[in-house]
C-alpha atoms as a PDB file:
ATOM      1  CA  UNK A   1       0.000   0.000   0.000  1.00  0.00           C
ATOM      2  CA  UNK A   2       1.227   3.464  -0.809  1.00  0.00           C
ATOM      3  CA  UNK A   3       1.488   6.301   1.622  1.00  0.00           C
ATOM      4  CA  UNK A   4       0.962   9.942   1.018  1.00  0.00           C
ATOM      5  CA  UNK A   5       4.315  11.374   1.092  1.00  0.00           C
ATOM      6  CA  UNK A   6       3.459  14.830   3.412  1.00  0.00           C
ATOM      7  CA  UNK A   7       7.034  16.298   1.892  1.00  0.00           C
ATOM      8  CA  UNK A   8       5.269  16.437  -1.302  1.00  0.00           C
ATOM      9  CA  UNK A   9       1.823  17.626   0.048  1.00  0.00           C
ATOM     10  CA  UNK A  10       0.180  14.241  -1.114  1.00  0.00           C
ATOM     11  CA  UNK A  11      -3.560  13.814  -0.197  1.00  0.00           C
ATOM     12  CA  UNK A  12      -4.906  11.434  -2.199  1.00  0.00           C
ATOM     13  CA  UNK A  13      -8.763  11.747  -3.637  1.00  0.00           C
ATOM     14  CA  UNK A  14     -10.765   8.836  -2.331  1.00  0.00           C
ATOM     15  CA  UNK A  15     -14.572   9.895  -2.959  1.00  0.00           C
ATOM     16  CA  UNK A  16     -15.600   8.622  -5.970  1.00  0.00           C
ATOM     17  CA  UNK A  17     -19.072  10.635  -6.181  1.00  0.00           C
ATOM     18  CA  UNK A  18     -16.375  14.052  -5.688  1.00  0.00           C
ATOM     19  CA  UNK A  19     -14.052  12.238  -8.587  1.00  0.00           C
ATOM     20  CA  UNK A  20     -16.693  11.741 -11.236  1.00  0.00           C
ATOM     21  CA  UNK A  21     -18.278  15.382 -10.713  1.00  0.00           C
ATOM     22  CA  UNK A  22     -15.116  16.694 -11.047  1.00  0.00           C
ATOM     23  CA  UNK A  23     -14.451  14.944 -14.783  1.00  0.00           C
ATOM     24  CA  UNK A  24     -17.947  15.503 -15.535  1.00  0.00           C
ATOM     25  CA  UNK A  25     -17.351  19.392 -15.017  1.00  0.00           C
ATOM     26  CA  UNK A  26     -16.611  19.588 -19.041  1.00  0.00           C
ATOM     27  CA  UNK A  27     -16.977  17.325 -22.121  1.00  0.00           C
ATOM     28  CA  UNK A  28     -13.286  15.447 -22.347  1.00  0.00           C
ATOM     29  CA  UNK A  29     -14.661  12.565 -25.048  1.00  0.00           C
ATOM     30  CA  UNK A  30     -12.166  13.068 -27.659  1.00  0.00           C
ATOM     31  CA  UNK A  31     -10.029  15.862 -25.711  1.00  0.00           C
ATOM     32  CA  UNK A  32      -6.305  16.035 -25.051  1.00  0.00           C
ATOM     33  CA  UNK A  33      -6.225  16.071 -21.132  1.00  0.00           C
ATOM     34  CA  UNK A  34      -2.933  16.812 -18.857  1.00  0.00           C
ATOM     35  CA  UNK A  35      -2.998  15.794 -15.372  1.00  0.00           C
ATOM     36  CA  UNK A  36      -0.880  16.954 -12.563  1.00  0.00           C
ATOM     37  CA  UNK A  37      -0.437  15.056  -9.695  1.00  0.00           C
ATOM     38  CA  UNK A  38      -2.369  12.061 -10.223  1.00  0.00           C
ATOM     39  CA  UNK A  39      -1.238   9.996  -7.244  1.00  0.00           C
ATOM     40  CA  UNK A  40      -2.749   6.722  -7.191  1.00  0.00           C
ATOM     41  CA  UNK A  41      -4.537   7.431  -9.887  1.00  0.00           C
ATOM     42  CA  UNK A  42      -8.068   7.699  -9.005  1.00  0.00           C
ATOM     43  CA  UNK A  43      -9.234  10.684 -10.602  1.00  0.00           C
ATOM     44  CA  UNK A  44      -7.361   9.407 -14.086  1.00  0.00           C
ATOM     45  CA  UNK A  45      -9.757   6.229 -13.719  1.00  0.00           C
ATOM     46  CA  UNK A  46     -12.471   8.306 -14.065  1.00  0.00           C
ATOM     47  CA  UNK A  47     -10.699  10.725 -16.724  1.00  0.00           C
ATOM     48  CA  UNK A  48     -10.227   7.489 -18.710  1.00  0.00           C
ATOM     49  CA  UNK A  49     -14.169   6.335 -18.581  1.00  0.00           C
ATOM     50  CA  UNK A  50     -15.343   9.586 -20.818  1.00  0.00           C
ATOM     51  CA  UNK A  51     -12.928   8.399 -23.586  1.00  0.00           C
ATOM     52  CA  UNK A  52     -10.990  11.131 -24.135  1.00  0.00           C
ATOM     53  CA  UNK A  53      -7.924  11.518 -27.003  1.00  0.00           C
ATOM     54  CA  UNK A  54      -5.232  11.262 -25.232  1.00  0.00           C
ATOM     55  CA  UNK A  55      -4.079  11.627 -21.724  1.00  0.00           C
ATOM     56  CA  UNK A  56      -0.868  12.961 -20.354  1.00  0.00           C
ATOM     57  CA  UNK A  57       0.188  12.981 -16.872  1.00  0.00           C
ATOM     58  CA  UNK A  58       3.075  14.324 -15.012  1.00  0.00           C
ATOM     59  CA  UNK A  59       4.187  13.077 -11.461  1.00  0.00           C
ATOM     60  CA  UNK A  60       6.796  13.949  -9.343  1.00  0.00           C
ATOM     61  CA  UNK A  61       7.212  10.603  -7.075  1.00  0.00           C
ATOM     62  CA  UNK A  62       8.707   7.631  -8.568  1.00  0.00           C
ATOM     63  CA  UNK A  63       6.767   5.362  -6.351  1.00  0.00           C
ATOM     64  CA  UNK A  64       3.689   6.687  -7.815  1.00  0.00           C
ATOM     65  CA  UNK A  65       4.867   6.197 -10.931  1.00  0.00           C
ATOM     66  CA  UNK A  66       5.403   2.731 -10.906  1.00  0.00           C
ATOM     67  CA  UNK A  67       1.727   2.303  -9.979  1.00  0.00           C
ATOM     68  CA  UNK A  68       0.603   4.578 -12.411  1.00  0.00           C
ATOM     69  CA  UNK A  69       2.536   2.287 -15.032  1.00  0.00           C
ATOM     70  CA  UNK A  70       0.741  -0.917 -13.719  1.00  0.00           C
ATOM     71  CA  UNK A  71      -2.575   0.173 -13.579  1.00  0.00           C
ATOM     72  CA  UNK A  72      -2.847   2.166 -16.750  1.00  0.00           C
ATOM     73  CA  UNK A  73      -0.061   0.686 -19.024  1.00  0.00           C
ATOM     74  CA  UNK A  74      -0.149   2.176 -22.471  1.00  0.00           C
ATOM     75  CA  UNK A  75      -3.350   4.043 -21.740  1.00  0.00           C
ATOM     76  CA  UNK A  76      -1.804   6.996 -20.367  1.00  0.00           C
ATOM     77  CA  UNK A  77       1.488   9.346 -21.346  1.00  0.00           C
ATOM     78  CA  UNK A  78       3.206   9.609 -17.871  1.00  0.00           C
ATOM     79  CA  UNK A  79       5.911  12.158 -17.076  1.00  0.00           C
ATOM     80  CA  UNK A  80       7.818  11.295 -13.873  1.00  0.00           C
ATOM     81  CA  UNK A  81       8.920  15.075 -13.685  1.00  0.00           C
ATOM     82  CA  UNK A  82       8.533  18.129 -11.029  1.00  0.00           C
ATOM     83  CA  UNK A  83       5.523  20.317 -12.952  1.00  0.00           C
ATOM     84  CA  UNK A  84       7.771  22.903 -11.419  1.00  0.00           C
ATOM     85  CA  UNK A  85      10.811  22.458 -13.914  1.00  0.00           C
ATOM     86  CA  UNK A  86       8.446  21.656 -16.959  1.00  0.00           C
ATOM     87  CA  UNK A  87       7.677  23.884 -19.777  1.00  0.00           C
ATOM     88  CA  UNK A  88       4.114  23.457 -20.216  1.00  0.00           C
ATOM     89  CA  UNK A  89       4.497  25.493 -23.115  1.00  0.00           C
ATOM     90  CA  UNK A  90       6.016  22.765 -24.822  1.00  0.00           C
ATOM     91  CA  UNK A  91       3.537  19.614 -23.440  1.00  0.00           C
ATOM     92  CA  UNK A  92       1.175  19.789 -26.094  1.00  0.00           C
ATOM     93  CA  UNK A  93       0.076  20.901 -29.875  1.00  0.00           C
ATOM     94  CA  UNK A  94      -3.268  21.337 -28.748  1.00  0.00           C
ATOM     95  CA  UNK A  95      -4.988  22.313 -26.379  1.00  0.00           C
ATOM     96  CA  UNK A  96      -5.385  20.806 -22.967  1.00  0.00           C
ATOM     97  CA  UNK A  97      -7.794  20.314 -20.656  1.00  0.00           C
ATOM     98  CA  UNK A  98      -6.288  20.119 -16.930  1.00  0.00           C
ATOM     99  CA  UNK A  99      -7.149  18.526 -13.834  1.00  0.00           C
ATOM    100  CA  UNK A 100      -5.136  18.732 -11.136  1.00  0.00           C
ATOM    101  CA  UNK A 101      -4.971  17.529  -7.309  1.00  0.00           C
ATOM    102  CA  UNK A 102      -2.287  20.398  -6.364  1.00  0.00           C
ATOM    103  CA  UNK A 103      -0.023  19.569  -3.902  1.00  0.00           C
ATOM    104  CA  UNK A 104      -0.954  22.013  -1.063  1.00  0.00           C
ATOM    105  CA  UNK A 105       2.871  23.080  -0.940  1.00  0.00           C
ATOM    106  CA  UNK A 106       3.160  24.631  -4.142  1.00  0.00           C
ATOM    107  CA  UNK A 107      -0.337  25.147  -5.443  1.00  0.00           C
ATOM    108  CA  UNK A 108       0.169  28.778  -5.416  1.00  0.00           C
ATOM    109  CA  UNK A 109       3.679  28.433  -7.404  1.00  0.00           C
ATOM    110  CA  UNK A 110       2.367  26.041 -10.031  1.00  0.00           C
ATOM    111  CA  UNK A 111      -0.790  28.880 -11.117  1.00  0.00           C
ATOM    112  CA  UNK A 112       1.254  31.879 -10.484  1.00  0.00           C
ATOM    113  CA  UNK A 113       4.285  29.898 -12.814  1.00  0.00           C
ATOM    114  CA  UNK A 114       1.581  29.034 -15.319  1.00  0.00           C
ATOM    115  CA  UNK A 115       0.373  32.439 -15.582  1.00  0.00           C
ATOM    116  CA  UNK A 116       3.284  34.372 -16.077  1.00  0.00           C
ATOM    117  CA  UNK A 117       4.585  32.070 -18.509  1.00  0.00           C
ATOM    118  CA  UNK A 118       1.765  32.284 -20.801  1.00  0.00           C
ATOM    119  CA  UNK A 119       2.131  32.646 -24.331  1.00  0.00           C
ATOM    120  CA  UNK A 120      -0.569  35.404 -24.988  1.00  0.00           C
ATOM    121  CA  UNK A 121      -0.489  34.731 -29.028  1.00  0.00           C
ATOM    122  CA  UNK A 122      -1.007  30.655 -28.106  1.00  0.00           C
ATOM    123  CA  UNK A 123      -2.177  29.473 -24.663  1.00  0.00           C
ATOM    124  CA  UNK A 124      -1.734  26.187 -24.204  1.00  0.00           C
ATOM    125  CA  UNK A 125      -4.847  25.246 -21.984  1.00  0.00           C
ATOM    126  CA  UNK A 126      -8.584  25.264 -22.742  1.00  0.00           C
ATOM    127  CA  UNK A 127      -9.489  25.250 -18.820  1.00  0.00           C
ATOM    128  CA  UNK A 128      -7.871  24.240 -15.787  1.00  0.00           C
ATOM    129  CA  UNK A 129      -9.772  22.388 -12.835  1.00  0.00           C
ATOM    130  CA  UNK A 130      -8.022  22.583 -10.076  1.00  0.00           C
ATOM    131  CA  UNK A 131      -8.127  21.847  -6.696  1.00  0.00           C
ATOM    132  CA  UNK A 132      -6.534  23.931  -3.795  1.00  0.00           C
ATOM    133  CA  UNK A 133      -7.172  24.505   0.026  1.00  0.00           C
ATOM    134  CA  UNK A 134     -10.081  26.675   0.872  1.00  0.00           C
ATOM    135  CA  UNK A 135      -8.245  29.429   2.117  1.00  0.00           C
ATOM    136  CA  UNK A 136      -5.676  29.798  -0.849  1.00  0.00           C
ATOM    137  CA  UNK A 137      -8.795  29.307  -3.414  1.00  0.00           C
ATOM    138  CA  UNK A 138     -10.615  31.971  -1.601  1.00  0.00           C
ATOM    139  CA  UNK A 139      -7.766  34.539  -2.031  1.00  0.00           C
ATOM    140  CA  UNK A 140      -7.738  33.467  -5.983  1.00  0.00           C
ATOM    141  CA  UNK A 141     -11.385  34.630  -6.340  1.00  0.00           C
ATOM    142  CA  UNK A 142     -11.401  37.287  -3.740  1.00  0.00           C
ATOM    143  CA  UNK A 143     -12.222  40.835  -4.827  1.00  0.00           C
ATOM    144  CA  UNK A 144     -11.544  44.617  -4.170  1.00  0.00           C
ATOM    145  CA  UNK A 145     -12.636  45.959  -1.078  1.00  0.00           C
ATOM    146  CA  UNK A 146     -12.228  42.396   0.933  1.00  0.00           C
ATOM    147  CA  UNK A 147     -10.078  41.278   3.234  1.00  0.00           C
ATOM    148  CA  UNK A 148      -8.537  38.682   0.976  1.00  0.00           C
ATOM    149  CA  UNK A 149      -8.122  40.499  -1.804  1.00  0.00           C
ATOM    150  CA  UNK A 150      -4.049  40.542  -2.872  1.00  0.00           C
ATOM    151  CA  UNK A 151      -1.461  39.419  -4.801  1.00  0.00           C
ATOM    152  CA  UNK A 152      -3.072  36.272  -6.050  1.00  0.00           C
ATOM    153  CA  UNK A 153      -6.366  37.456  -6.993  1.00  0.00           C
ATOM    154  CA  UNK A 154      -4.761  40.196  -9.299  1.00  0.00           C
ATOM    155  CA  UNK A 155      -2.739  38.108 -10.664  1.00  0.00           C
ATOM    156  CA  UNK A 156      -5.238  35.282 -11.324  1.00  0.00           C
ATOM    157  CA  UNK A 157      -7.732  37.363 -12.658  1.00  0.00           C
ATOM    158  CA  UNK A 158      -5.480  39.027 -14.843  1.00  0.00           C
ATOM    159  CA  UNK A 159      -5.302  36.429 -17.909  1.00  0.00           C
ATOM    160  CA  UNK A 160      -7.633  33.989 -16.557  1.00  0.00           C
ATOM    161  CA  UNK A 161     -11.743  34.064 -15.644  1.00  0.00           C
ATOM    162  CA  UNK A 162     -11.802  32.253 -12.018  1.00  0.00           C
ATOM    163  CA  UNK A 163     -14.877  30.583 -10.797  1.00  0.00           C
ATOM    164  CA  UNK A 164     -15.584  28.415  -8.100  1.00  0.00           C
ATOM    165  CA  UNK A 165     -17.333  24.434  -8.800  1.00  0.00           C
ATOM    166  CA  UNK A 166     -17.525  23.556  -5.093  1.00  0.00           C
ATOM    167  CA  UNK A 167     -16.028  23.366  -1.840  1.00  0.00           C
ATOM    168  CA  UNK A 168     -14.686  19.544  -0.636  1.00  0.00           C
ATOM    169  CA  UNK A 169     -14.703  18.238   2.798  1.00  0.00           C
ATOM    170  CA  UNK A 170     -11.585  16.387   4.344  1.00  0.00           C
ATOM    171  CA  UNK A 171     -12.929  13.195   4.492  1.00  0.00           C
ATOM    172  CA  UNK A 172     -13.123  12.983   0.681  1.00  0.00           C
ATOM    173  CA  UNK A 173      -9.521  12.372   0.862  1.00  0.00           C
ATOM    174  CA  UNK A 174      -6.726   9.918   2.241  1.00  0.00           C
ATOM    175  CA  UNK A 175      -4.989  11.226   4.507  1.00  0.00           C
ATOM    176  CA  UNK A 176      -7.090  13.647   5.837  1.00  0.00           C
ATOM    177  CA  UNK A 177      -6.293  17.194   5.673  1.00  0.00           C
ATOM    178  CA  UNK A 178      -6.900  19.774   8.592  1.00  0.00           C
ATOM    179  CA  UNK A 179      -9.050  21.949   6.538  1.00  0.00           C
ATOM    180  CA  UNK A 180     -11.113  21.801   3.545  1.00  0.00           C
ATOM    181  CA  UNK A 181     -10.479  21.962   0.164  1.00  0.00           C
ATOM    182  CA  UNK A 182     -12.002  23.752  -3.091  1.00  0.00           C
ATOM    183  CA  UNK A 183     -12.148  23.506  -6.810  1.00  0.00           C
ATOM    184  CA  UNK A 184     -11.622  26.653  -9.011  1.00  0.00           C
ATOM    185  CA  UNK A 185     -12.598  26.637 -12.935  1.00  0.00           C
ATOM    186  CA  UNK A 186     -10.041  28.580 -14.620  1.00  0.00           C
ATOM    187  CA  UNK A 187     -11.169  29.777 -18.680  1.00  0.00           C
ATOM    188  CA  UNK A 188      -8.140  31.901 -20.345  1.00  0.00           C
ATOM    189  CA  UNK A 189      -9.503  35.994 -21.249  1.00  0.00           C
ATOM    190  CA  UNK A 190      -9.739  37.023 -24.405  1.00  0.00           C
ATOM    191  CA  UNK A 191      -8.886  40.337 -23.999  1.00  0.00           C
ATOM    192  CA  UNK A 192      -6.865  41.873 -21.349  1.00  0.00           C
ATOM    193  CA  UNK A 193      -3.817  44.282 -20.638  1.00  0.00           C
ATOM    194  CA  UNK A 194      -1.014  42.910 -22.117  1.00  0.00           C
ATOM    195  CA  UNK A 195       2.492  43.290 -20.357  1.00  0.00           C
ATOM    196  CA  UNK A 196       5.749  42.835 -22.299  1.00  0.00           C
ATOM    197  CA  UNK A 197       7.361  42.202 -18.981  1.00  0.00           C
ATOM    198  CA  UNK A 198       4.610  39.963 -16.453  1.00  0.00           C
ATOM    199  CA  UNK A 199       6.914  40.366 -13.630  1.00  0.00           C
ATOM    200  CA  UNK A 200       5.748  44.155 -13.608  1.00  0.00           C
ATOM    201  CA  UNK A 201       2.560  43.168 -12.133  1.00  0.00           C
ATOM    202  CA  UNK A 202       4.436  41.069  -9.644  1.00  0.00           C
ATOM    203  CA  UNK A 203       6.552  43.269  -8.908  1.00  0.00           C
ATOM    204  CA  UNK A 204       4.112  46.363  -8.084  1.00  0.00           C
ATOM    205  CA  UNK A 205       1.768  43.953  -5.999  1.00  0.00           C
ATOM    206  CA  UNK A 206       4.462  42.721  -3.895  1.00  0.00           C
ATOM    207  CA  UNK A 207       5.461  46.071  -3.171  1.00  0.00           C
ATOM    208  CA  UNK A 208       2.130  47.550  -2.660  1.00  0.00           C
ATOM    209  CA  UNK A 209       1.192  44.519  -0.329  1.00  0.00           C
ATOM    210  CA  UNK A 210       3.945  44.741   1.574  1.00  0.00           C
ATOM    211  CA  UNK A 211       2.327  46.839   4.128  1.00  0.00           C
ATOM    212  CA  UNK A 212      -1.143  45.957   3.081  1.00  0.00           C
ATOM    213  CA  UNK A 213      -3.199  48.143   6.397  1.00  0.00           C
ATOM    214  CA  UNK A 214      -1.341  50.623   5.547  1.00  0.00           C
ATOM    215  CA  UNK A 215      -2.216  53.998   2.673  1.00  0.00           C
ATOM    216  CA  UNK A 216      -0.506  53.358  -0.832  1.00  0.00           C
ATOM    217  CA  UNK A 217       1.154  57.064  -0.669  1.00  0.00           C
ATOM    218  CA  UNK A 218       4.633  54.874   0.420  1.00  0.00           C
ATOM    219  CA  UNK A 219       4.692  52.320  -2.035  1.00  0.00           C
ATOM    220  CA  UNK A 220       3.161  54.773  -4.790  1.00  0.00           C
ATOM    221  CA  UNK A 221       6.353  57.020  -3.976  1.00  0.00           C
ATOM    222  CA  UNK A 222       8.869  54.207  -4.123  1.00  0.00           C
ATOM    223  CA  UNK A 223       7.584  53.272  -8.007  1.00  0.00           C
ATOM    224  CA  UNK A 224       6.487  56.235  -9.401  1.00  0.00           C
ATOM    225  CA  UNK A 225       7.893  59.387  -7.536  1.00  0.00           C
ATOM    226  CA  UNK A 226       4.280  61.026  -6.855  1.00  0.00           C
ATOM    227  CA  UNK A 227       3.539  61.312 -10.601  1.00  0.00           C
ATOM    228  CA  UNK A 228       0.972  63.453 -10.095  1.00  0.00           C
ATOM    229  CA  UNK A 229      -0.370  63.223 -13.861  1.00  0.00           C
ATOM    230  CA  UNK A 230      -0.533  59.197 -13.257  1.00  0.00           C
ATOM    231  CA  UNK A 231      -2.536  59.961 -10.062  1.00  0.00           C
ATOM    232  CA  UNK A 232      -4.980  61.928 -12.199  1.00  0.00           C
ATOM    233  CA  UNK A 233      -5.291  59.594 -15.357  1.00  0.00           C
ATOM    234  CA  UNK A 234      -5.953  56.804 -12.907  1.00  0.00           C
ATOM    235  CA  UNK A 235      -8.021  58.891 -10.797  1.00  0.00           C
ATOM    236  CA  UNK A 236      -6.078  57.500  -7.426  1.00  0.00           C
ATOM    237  CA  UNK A 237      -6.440  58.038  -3.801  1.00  0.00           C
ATOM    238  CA  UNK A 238      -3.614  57.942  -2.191  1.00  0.00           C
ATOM    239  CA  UNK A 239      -5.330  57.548   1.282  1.00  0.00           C
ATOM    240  CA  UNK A 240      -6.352  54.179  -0.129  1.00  0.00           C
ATOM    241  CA  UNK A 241      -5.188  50.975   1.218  1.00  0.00           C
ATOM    242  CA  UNK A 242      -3.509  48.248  -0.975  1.00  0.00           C
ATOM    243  CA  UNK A 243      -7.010  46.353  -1.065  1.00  0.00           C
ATOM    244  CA  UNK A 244      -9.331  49.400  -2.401  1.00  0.00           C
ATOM    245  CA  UNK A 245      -7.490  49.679  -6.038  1.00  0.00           C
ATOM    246  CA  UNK A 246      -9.578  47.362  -8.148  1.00  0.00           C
ATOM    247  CA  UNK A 247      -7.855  44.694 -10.510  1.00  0.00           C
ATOM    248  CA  UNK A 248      -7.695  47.418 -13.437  1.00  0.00           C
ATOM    249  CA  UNK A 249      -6.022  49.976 -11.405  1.00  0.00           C
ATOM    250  CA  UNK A 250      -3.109  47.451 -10.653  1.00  0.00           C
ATOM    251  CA  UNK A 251      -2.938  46.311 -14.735  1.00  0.00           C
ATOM    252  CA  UNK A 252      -3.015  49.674 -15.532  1.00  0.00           C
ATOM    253  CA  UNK A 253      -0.207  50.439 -12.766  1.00  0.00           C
ATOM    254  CA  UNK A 254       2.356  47.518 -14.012  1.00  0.00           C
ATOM    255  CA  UNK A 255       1.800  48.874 -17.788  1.00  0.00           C
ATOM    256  CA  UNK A 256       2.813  52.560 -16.212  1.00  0.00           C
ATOM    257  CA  UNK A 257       5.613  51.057 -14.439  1.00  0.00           C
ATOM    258  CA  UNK A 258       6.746  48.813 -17.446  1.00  0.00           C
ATOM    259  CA  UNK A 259       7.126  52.008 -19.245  1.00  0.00           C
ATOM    260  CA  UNK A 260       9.340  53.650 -16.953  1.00  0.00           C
ATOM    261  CA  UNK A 261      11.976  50.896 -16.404  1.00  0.00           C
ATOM    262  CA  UNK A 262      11.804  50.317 -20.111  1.00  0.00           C
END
């Protein structure tokens, strides 16, 4: 019997009710499908049952990727690699549809990596279902004006149209986490701000949300030296906190910022 490995962040998806929603969430039949983290394969069963084209799955553990090989054989494309130090860029020709089990220790780095790699003039996903704890998932599709509004919503919601499928209790899985779990629907944009340099918007976030209670005249001084021409074409209140400038303002603020450093 396998264990969960909790240096990797393994909790393995048991519930097979939670399993088949989840693969049910979009058609697959005929579909190119990428998995990440499949574990002991459970959900790529269920992946398997709706007949799709092809299925590719990448897993870190080699353990797991023995079993994978007896269990699905020739069925699936496995890739005993860290997602980490893969160009998904280069995975596929077409489009994929991913499902993934995140590890809970680098969920945040695997969608922040994915989005500011992505190829605006070909994007190599049609959706991504993912799963991630509660509280990360709630930051991803937090707004402006909430408490959990940051650095991951903006940048989620940058490329990418977030919504949440539904939250998943503990128990589903094996071993059990603390706390529960919840699957985000990720579709890419169509149109949005592009950046010639993504690390812009990282760059201004983390320095805005460094002191997030605190009013954005600081950080707004440290990038822009009071530009007061930028404060009027964005219309900004610098008596604002970090978590009252709506996603916009902060696109709009990394394109400024680009500009200058250019």
């Amino acid at each position: 019997m396998i264990k969960a490995k909790k240096s990797l962040g393994q909790n393995f998806l048991i519930d097979r009710n939670i399993i088949d929603k989840i693969t049910s969430i979009v058609e697959i039949k005929n579909k190119s499908i990428l998995e990440v983290g499949p574990g002991t394969g459970n959900l790529t069963s269920s992946i398997l049952k709706r007949n799709p084209k092809k299925i590719l799955v990448v897993e870190k553990d080699d353990q797991l990727v023995k079993k994978l090989e007896e269990s699905f054989s020739k069925k699936i494309t496995i890739i005993n690699k860290d997602i980490l130090n893969l160009n998904e860029n280069l995975l596929s020709q077409e489009e994929l549809i991913v499902f993934g089990n995140l590890p809970y220790n680098v969920s945040t780095e695997i969608l922040c990596k994915w989005i500011l790699n992505l190829n605006d003039n070909k994007i190599w996903f049609k959706s991504l279902i993912l799963m991630f704890q509660k509280e990360v998932a709630d930051r991803i599709i937090s707004n402006f004006n909430t408490s959990d509004y940051g650095r991951l919503s903006i940048l989620a919601n940058w490329k990418l149209n977030v919504k949440k499928v539904f939250d998943i209790k503990p128990n589903c899985f094996s071993p059990k986490p603390k706390i529960d779990s919840t699957l985000l629907f990720f579709t890419p944009k169509k149109n949005f701000l592009k950046l010639k340099n993504p690390l812009a918007l990282e760059k201004i976030t983390r320095i805005f949300f460094s002191h997030r209670r605190k009013m954005i005249k600081k950080p707004f001084k440290q990038l822009f030296s009071n530009n007061s021409n930028l404060i009027n074409e964005l219309n900004i209140n610098l008596n604002l906190r970090p978590q009252n400038l709506s996603f916009e303002t902060y696109y709009k603020l990394a394109h400024e910022y680009e500009k200058l450093i250019s």
